[in-house]
Protein backbone atom coordinates (compact mmCIF):
# COMPACT_ATOMS: atom_id res chain seq x y z
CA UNK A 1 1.07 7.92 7.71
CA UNK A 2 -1.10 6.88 11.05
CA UNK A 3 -4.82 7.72 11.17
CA UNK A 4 -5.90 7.90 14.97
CA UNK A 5 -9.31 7.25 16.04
CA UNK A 6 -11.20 7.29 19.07
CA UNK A 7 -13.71 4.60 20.56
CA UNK A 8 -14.62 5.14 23.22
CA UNK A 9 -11.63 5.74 25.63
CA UNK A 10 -9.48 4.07 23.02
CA UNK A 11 -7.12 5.25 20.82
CA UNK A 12 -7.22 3.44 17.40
CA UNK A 13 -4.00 3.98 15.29
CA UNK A 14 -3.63 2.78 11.88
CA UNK A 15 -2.09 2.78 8.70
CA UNK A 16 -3.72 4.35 5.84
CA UNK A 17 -2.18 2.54 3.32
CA UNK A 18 -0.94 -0.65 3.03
CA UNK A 19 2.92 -0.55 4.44
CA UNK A 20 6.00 -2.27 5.93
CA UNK A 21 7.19 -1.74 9.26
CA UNK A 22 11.23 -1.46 8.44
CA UNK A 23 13.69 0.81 8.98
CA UNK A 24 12.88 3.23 6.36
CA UNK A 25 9.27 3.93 8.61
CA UNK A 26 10.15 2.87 12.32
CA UNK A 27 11.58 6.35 13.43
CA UNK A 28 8.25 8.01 11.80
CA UNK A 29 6.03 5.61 13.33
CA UNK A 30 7.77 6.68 16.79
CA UNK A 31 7.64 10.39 16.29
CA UNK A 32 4.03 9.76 15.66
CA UNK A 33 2.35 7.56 18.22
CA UNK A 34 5.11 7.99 21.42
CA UNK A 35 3.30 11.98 21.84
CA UNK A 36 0.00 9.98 21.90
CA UNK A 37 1.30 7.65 24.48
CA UNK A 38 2.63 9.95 26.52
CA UNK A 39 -0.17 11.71 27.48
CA UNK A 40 -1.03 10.00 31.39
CA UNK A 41 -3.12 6.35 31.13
CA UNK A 42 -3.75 6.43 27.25
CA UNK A 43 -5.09 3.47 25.90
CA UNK A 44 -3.63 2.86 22.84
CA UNK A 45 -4.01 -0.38 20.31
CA UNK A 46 -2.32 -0.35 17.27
CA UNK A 47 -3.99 -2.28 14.25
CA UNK A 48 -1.44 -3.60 12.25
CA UNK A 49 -3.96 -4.80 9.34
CA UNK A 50 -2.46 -3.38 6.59
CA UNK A 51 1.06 -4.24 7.46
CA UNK A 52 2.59 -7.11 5.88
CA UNK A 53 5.97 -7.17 6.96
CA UNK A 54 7.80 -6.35 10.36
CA UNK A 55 12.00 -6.02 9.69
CA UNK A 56 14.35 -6.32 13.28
CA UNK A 57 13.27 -2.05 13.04
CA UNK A 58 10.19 -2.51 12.94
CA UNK A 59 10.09 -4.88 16.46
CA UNK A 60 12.24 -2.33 17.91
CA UNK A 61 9.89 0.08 16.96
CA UNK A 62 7.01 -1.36 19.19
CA UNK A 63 9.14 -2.55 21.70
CA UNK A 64 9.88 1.34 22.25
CA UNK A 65 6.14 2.21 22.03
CA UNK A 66 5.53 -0.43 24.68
CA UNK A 67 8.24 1.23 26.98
CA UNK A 68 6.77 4.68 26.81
CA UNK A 69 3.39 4.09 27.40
CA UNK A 70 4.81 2.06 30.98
CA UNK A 71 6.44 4.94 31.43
CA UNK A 72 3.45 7.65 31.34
CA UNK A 73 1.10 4.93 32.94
CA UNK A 74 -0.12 4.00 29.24
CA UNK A 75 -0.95 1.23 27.51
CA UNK A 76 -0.54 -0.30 24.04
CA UNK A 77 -1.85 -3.25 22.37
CA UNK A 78 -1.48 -4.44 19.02
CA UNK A 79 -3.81 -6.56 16.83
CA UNK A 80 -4.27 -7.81 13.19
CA UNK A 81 -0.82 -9.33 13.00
CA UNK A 82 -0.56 -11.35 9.60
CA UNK A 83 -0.02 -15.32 9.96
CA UNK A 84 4.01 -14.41 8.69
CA UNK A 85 4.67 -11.59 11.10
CA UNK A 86 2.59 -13.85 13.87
CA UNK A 87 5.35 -16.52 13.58
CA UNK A 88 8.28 -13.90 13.99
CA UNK A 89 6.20 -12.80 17.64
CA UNK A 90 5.89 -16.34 18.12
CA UNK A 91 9.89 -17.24 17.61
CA UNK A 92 10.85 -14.24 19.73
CA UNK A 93 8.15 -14.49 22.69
CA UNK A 94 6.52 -11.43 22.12
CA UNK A 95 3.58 -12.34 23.78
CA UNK A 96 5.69 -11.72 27.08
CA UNK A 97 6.21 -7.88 26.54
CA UNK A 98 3.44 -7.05 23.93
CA UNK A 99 -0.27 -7.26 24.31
CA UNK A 100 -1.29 -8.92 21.41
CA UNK A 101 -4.96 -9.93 19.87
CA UNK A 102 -6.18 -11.79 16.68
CA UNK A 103 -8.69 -8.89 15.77
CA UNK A 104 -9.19 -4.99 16.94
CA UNK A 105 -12.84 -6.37 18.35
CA UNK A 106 -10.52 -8.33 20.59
CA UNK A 107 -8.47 -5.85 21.93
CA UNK A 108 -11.27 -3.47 22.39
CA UNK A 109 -12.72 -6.03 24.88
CA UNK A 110 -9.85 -6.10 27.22
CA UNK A 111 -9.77 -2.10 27.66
């Protein structure tokens, strides 16, 4: 469901086909990328380019991601948020908990 790649000392995870980030994926998505992040001062971002919608699930799914890499000493970003799911981040001050970035050359900077 996630293709992981590595640039340098960054973890790249992805979707590799277009998808929704609801319910019916969020527990999946978890089982996947919280081993990754639990391995001691991963750098993680998450490149949500192919996702087109985000559900209540699908929040609480990064939220959790975000709260295991603190854990392990980790850390998560996500980028390539579409304009729609950018104004539910927006509404529920995201930006506070989440690293977020326009574009994965973004992100890549700040690691």
């Amino acid at each position: 469901m996630i293709q992981i790649s590595q640039q340098g000392n960054v973890k790249i995870g992805k979707f590799d086909t277009p998808s929704r980030l609801t319910l019916l994926i969020s527990e999946d998505v978890k089982a996947e990328l919280k081993p990754v992040l639990s391995d001691d001062k991963t750098n993680l971002i998450f490149n949500l380019e192919n996702v087109d919608f985000i559900d209540s699930s699908g929040i609480g799914c990064l939220i959790s991601l975000q709260n295991t890499a603190a854990q392990h000493n980790s850390r998560i970003a996500i980028c390539n948020i579409s304009k729609s799911n950018m104004k539910i981040f927006d509404l529920l001050h995201l930006d506070k908990i989440l690293e977020l970035y326009p574009t994965l050359d973004e992100a890549l900077k700040k690691f």
